[in-house]
N, C-alpha and C. Protein backbone atom coordinates (compact mmCIF):
# COMPACT_ATOMS: atom_id res chain seq x y z
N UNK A 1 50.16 32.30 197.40
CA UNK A 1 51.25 31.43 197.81
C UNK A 1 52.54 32.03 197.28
N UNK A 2 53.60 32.34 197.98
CA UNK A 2 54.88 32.56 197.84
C UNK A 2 55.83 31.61 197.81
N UNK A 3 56.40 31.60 196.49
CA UNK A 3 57.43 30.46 195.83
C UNK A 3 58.89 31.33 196.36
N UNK A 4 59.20 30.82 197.01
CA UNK A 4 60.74 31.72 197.37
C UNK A 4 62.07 30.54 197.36
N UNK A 5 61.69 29.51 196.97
CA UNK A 5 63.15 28.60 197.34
C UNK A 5 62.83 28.03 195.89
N UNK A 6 63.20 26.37 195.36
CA UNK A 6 63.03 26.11 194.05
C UNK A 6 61.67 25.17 193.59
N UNK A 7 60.54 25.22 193.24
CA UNK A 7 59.62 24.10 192.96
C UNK A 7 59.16 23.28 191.88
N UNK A 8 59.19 22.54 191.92
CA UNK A 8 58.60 22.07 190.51
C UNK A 8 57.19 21.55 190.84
N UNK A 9 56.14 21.83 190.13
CA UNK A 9 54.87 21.57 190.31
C UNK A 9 53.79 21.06 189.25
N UNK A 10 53.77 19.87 189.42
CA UNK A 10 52.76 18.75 188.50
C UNK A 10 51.53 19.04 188.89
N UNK A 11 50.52 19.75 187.91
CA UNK A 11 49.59 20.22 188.52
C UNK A 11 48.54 18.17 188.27
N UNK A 12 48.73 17.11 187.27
CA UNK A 12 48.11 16.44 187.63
C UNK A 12 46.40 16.10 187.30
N UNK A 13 46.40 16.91 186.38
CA UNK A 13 44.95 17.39 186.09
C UNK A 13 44.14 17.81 187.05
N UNK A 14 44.57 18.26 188.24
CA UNK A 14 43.95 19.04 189.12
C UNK A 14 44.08 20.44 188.84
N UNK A 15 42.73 20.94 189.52
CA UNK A 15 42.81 22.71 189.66
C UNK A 15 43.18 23.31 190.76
N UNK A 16 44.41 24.44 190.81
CA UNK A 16 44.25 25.13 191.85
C UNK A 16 43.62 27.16 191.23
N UNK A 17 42.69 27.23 192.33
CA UNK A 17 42.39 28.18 192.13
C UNK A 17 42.02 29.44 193.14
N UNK A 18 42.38 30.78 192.39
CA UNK A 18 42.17 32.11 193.59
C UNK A 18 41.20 32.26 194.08
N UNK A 19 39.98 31.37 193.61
CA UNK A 19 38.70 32.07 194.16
C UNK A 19 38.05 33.00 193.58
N UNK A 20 38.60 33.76 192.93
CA UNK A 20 38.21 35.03 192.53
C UNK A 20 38.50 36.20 193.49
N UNK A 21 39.58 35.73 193.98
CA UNK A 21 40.00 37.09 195.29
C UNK A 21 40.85 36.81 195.76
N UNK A 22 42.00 35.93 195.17
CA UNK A 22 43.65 36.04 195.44
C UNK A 22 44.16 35.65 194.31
N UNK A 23 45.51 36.28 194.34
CA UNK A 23 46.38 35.62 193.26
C UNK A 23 46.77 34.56 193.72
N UNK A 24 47.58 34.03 192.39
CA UNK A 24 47.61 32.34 192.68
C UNK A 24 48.73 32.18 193.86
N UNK A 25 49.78 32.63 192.28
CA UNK A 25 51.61 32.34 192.88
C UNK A 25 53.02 33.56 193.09
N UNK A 26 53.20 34.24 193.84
CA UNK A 26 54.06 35.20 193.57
C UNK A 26 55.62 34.77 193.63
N UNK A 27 56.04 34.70 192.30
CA UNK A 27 57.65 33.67 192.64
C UNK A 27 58.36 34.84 192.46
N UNK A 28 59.69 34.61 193.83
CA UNK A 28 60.78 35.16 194.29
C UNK A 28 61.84 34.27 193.84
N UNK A 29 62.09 33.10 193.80
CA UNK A 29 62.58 31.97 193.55
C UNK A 29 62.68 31.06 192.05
N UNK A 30 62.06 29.77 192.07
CA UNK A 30 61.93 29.22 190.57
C UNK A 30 60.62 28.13 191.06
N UNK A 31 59.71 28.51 189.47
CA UNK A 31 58.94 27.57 189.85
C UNK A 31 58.93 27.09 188.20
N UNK A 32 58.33 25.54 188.59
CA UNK A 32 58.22 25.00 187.13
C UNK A 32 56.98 24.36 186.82
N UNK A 33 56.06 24.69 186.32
CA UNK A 33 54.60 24.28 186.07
C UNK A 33 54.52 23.24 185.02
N UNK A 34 53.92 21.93 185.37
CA UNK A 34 54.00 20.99 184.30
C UNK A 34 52.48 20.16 184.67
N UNK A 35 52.18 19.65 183.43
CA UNK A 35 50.98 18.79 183.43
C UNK A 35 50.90 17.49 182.72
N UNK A 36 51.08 16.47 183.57
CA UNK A 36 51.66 15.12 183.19
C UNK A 36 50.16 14.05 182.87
N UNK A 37 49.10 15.18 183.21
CA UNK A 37 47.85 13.98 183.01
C UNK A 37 47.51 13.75 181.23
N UNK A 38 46.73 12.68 181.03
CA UNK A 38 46.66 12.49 179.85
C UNK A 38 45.90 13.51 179.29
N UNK A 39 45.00 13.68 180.17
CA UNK A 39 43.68 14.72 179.62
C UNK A 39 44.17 15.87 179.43
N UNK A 40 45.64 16.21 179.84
CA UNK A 40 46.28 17.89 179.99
C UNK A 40 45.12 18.51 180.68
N UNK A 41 44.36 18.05 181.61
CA UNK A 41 43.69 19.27 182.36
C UNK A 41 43.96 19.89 183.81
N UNK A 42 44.98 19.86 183.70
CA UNK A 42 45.70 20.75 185.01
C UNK A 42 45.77 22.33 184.90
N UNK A 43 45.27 22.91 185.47
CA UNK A 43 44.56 24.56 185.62
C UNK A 43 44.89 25.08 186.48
N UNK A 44 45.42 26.81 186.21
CA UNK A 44 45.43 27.52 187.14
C UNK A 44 44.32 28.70 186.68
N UNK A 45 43.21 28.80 187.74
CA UNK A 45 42.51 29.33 187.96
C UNK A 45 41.61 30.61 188.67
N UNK A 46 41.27 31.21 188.35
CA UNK A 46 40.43 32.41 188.63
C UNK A 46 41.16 33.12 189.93
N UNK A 47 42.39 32.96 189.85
CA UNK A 47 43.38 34.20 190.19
C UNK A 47 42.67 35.54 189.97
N UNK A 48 43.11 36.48 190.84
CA UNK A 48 42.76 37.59 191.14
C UNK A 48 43.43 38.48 191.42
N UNK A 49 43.64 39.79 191.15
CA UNK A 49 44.63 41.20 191.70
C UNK A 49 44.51 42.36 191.07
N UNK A 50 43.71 43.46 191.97
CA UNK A 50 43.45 44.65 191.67
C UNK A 50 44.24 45.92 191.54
N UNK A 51 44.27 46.36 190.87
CA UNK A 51 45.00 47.36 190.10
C UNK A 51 45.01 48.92 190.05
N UNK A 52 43.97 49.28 191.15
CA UNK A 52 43.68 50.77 190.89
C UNK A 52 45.07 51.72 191.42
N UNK A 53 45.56 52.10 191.04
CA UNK A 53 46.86 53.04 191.63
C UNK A 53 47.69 53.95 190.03
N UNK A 54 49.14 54.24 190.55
CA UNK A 54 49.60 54.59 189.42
C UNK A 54 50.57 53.92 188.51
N UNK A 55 50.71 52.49 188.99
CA UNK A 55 51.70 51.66 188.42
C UNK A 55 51.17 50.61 188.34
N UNK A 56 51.38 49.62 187.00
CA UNK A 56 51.01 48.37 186.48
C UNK A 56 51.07 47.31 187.47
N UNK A 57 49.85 46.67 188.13
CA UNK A 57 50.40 45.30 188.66
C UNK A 57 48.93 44.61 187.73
N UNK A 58 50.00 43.13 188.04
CA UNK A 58 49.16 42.13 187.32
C UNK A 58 49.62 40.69 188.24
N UNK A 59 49.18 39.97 187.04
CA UNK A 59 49.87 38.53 186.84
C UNK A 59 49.17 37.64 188.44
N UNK A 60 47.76 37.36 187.89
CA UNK A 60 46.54 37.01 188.80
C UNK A 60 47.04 35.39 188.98
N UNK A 61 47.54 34.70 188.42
CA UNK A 61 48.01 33.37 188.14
C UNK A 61 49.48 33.69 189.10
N UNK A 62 50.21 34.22 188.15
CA UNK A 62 51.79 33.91 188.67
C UNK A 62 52.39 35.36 188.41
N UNK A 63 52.98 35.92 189.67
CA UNK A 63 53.44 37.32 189.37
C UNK A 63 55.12 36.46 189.90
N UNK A 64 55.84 37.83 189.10
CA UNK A 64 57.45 37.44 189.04
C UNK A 64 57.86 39.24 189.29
N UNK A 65 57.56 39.62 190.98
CA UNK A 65 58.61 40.68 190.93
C UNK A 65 59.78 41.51 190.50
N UNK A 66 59.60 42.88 190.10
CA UNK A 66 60.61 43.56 189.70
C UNK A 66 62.45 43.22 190.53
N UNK A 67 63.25 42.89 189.65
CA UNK A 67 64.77 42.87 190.79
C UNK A 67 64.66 41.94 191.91
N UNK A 68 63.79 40.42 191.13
CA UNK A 68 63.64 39.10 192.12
C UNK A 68 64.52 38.53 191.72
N UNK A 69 65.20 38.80 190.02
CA UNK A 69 65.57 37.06 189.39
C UNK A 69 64.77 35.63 189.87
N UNK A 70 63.69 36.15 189.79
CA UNK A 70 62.73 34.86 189.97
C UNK A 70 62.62 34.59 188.42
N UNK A 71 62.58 32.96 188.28
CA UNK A 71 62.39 31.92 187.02
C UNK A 71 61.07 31.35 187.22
N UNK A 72 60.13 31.72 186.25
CA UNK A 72 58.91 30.66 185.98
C UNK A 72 58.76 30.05 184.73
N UNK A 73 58.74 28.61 184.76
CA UNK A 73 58.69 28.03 183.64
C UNK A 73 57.41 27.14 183.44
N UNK A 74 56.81 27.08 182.41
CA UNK A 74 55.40 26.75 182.37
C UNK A 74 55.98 25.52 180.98
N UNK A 75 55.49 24.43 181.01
CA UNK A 75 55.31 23.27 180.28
C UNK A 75 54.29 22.76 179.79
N UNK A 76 53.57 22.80 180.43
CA UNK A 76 51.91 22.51 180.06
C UNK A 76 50.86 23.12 181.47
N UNK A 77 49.91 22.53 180.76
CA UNK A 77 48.77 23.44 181.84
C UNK A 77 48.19 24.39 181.21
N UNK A 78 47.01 24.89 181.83
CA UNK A 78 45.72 25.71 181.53
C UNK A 78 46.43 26.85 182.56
N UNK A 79 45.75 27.96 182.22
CA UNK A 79 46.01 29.17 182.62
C UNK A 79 44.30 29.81 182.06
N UNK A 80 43.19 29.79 183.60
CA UNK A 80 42.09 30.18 182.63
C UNK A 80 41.44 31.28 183.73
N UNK A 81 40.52 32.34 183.04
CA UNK A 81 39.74 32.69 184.08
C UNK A 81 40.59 34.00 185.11
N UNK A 82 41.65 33.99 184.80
CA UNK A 82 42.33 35.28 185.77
C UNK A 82 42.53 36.61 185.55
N UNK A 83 42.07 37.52 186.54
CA UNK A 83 42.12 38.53 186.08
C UNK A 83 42.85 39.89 186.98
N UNK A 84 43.32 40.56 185.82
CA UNK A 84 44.46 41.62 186.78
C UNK A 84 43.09 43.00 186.48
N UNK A 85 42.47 43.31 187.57
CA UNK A 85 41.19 44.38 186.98
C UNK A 85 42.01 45.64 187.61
N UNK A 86 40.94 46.60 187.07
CA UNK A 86 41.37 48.32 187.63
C UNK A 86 42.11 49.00 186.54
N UNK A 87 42.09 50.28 186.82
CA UNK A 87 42.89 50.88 185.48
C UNK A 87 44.63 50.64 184.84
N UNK A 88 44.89 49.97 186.20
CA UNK A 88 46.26 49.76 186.02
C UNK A 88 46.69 47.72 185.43
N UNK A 89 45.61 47.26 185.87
CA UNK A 89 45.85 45.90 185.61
C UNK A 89 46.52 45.55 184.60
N UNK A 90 47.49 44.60 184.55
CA UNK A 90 48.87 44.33 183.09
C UNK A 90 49.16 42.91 183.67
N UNK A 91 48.73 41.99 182.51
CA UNK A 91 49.17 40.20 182.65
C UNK A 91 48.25 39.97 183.47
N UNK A 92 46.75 40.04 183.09
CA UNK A 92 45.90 39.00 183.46
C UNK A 92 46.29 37.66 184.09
N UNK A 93 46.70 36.83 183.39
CA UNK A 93 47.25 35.63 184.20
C UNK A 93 48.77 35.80 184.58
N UNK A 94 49.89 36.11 183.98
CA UNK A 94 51.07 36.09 184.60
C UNK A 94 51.60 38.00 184.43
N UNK A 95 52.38 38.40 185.32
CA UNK A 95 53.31 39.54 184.99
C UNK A 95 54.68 39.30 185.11
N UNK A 96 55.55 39.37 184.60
CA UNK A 96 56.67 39.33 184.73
C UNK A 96 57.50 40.53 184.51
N UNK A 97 58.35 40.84 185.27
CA UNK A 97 58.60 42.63 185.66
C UNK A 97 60.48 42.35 185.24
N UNK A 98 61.12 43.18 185.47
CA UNK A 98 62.77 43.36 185.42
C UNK A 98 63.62 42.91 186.02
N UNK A 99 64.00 41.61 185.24
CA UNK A 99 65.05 41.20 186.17
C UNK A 99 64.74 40.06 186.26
N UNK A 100 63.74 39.16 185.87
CA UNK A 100 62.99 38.06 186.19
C UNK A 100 62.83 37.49 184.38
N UNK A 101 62.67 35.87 184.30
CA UNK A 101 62.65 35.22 183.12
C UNK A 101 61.58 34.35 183.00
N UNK A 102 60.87 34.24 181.85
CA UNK A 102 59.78 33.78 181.60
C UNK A 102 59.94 32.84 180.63
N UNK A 103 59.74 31.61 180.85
CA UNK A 103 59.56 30.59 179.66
C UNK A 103 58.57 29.76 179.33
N UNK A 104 58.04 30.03 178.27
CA UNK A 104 56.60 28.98 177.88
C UNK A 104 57.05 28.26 177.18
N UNK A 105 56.81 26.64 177.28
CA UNK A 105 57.27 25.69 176.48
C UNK A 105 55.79 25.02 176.02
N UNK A 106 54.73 25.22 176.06
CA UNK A 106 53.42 24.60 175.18
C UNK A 106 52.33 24.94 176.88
N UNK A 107 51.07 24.75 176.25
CA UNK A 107 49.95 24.73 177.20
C UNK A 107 48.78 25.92 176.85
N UNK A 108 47.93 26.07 177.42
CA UNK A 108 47.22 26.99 176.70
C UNK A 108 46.90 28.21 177.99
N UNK A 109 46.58 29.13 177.59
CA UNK A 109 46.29 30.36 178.34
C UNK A 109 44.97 31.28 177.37
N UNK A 110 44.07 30.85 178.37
CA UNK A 110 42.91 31.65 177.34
C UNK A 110 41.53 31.91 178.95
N UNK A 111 40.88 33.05 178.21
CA UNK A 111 40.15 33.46 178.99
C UNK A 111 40.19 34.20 180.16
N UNK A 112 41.51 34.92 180.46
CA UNK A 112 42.32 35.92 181.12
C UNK A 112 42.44 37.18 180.95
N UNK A 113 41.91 38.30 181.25
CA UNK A 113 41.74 39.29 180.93
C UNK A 113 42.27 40.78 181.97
N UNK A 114 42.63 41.42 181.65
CA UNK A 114 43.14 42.68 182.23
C UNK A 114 43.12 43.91 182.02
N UNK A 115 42.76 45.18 183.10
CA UNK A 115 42.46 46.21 182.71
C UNK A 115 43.48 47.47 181.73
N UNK A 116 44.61 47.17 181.66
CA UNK A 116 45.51 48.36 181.13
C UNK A 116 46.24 47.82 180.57
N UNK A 117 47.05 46.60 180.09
CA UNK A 117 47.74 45.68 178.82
C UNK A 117 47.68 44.49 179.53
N UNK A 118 48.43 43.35 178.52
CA UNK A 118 48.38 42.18 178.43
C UNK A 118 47.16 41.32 178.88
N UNK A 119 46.24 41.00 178.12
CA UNK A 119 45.27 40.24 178.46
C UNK A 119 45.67 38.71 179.70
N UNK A 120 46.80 38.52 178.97
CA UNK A 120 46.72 37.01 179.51
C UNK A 120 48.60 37.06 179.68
N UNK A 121 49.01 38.00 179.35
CA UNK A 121 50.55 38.00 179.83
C UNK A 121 50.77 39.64 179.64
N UNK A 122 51.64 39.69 180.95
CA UNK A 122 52.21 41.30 180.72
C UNK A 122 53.83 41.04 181.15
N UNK A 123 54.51 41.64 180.22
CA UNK A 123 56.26 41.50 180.34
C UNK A 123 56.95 42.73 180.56
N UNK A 124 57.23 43.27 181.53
CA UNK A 124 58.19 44.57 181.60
C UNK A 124 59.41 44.41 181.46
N UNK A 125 60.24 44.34 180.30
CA UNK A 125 62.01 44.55 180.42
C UNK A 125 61.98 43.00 181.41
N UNK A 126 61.55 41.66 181.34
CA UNK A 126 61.91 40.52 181.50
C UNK A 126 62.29 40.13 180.59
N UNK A 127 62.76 38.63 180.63
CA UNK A 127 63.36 37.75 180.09
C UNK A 127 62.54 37.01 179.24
N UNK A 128 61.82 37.07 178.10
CA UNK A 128 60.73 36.06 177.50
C UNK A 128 60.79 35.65 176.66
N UNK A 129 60.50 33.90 176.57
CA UNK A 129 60.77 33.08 175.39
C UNK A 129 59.19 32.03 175.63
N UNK A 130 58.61 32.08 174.63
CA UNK A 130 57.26 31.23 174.51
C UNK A 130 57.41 30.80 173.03
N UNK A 131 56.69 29.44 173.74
CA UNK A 131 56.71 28.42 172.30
C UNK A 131 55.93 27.41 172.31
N UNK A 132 54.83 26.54 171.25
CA UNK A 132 54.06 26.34 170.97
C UNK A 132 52.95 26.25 172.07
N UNK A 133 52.44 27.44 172.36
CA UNK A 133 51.19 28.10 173.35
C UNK A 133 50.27 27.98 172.63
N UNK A 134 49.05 27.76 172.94
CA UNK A 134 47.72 28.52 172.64
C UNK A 134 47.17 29.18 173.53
N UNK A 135 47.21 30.55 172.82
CA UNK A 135 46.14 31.56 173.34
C UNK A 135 45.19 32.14 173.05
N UNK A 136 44.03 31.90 174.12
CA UNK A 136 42.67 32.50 173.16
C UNK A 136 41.94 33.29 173.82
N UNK A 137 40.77 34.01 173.57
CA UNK A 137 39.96 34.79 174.06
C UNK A 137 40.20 35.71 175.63
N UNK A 138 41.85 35.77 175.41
CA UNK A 138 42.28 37.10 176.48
C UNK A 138 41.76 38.22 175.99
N UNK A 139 41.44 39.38 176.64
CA UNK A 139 41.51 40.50 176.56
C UNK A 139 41.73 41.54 177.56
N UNK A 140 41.78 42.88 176.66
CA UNK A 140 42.32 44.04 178.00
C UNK A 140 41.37 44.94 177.82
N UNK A 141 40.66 45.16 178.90
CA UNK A 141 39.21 46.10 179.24
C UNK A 141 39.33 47.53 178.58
N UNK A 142 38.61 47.70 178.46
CA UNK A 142 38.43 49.70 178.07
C UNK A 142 39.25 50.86 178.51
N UNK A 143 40.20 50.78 180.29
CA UNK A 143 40.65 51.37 180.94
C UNK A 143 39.85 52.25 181.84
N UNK A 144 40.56 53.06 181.64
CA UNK A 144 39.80 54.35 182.28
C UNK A 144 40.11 55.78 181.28
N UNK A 145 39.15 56.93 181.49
CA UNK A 145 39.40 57.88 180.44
C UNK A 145 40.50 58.69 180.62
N UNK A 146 41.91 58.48 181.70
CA UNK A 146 43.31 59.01 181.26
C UNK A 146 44.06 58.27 181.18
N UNK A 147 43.89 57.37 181.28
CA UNK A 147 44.91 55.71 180.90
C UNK A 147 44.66 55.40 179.95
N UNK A 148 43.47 55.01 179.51
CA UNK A 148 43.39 54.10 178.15
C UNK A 148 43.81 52.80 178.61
N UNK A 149 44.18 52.24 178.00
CA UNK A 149 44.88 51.18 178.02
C UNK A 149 45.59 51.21 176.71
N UNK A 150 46.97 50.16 176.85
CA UNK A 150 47.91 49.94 176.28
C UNK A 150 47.76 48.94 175.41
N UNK A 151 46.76 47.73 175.76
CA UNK A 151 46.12 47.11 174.31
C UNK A 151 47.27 45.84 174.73
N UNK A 152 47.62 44.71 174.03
CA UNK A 152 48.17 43.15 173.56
C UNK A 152 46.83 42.57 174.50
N UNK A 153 45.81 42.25 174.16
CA UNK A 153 44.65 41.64 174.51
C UNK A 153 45.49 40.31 174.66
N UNK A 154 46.30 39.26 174.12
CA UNK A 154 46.69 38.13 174.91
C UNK A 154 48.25 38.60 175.44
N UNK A 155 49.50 39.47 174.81
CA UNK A 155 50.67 39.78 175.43
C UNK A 155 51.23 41.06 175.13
N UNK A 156 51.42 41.80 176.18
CA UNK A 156 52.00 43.06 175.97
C UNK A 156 53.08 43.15 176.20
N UNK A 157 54.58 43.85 175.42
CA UNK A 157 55.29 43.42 175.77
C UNK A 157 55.87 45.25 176.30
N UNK A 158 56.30 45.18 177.20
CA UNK A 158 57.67 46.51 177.36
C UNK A 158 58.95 46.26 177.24
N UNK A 159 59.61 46.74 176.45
CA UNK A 159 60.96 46.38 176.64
C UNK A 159 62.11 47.63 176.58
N UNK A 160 63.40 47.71 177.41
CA UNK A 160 63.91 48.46 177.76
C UNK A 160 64.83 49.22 176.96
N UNK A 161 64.82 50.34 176.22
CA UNK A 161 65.39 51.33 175.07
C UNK A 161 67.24 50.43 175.18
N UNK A 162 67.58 49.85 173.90
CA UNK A 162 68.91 49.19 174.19
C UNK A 162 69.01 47.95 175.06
N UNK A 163 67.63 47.36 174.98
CA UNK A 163 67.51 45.78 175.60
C UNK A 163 68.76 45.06 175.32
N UNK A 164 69.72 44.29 176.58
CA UNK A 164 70.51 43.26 175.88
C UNK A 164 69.95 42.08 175.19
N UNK A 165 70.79 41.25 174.32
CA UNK A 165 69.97 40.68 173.53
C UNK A 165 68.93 39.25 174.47
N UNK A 166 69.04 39.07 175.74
CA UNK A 166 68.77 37.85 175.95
C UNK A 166 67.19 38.75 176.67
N UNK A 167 67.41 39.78 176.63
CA UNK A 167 65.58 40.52 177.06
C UNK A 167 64.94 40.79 176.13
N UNK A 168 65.49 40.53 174.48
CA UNK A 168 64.62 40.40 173.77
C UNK A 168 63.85 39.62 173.56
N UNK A 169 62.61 39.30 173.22
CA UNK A 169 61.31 37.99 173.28
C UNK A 169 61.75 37.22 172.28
N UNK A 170 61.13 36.34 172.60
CA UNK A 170 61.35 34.91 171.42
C UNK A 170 59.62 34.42 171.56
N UNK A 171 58.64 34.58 170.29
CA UNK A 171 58.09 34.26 170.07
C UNK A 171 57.98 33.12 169.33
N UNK A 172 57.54 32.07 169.00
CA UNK A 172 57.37 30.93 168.08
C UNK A 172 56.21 29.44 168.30
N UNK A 173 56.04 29.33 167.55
CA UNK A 173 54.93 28.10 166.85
C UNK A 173 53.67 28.48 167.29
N UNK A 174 53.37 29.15 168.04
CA UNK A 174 52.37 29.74 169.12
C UNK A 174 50.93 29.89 168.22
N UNK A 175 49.72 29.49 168.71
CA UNK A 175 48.29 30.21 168.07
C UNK A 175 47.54 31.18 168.86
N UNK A 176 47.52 32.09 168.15
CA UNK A 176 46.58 33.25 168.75
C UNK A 176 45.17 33.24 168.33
N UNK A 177 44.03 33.73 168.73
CA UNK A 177 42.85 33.20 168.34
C UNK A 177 41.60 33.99 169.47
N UNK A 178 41.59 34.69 169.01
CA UNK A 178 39.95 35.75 169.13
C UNK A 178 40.71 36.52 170.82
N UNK A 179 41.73 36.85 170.85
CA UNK A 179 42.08 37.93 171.59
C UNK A 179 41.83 39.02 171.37
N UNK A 180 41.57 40.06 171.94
CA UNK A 180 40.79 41.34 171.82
C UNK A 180 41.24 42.55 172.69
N UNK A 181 40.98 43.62 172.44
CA UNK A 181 41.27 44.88 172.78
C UNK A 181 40.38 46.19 173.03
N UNK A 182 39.63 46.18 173.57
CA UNK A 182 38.65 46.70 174.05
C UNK A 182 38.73 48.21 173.77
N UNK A 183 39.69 48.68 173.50
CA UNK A 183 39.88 50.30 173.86
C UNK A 183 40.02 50.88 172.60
N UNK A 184 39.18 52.17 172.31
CA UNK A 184 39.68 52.19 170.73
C UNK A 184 40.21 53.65 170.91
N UNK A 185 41.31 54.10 171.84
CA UNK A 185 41.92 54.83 172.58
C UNK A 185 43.55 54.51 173.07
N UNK A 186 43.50 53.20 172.51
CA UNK A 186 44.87 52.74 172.91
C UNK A 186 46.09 52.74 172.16
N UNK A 187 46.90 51.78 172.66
CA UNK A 187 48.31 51.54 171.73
C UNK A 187 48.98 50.36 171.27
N UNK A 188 48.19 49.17 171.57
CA UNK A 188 48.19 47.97 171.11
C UNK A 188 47.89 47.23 170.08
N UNK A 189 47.63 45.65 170.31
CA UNK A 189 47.07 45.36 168.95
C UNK A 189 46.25 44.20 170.03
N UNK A 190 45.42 43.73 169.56
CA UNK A 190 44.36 42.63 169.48
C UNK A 190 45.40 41.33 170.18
N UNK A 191 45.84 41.23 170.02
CA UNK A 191 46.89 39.89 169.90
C UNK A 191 48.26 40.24 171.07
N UNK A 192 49.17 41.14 170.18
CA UNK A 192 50.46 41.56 170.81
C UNK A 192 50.60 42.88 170.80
């Protein structure tokens, strides 16, 4: 599904999910993910997007194109089950590329995994600020034997030599918790 104008979206404790053979959401635009049920079980699910080539794609949940200025903002909600596979895969559940802004304000993201960085988030030279998240049991696969992989089993971050200050990340209150890194060939860490 292509977000190209502005949405806000109460997932409701409902699931939407890829199947296991599409990605979820590709925003051009602004989208705002929120979960108003009591149970907080509103999910985005088993998203999908393959990766074999020579450049990073990801973000099986919610991808945010390079030079979109697309805004995704996440409030609550599950983020489970998605995966960016192949040697190039980066942000298992979300990618967010240059030029584009990412904000986590609480919800959890666990069980998202990807072949070449970010288990469960991959950030290129975006805009990123996350805050009290839980993330758990992302990881980033083995690669392949001239890639490797780049390793943040739940977030990898890239950021651009002389970042202005508002592309620097803002991490805070956040739990990390049995994220992993598969490659003992890489350049990451377990976590970030």
């Amino acid at each position: 599904i292509t977000v190209a104008g502005t949405v806000a979206l109460d997932l409701a404790g409902f699931t939407i999910s890829g199947g296991g053979t599409h990605r979820i959401f590709k925003v051009t635009g602004s989208l705002t993910l929120d979960d108003t049920s009591t149970a907080k079980s509103g999910t985005l699910a088993n998203g999908m997007i393959n990766a074999d080539g020579y450049s990073p794609v990801g973000g099986a949940a919610i991808y945010l194109p390079t030079k979109s200025n697309a805004t995704f903002t996440m409030n609550g909600g599950t983020l489970t089950g998605n995966k960016a596979t192949g040697s190039m895969g980066m942000g298992g559940a979300i990618m967010a590329e240059d030029s584009t802004t990412l904000t986590i304000n609480g919800g959890t993201i666990s069980g998202n995994e990807a072949g070449f960085a970010g288990g469960a988030i991959g950030i290129d030279s975006a805009e990123f600020t996350m805050k009290d998240t839980v993330l758990s049991n992302n990881k980033v696969l083995k690669g392949d034997d001239f890639t490797g992989n780049y390793g943040g089993g739940a977030v990898y971050l890239q950021i651009t030599e002389g970042a202005e200050p508002k592309n620097r990340p803002t991490i805070s209150g956040c739990t990390f918790v049995k994220n992993s890194n598969a490659s003992t060939a890489s350049f990451g860490g377990g976590a970030i």
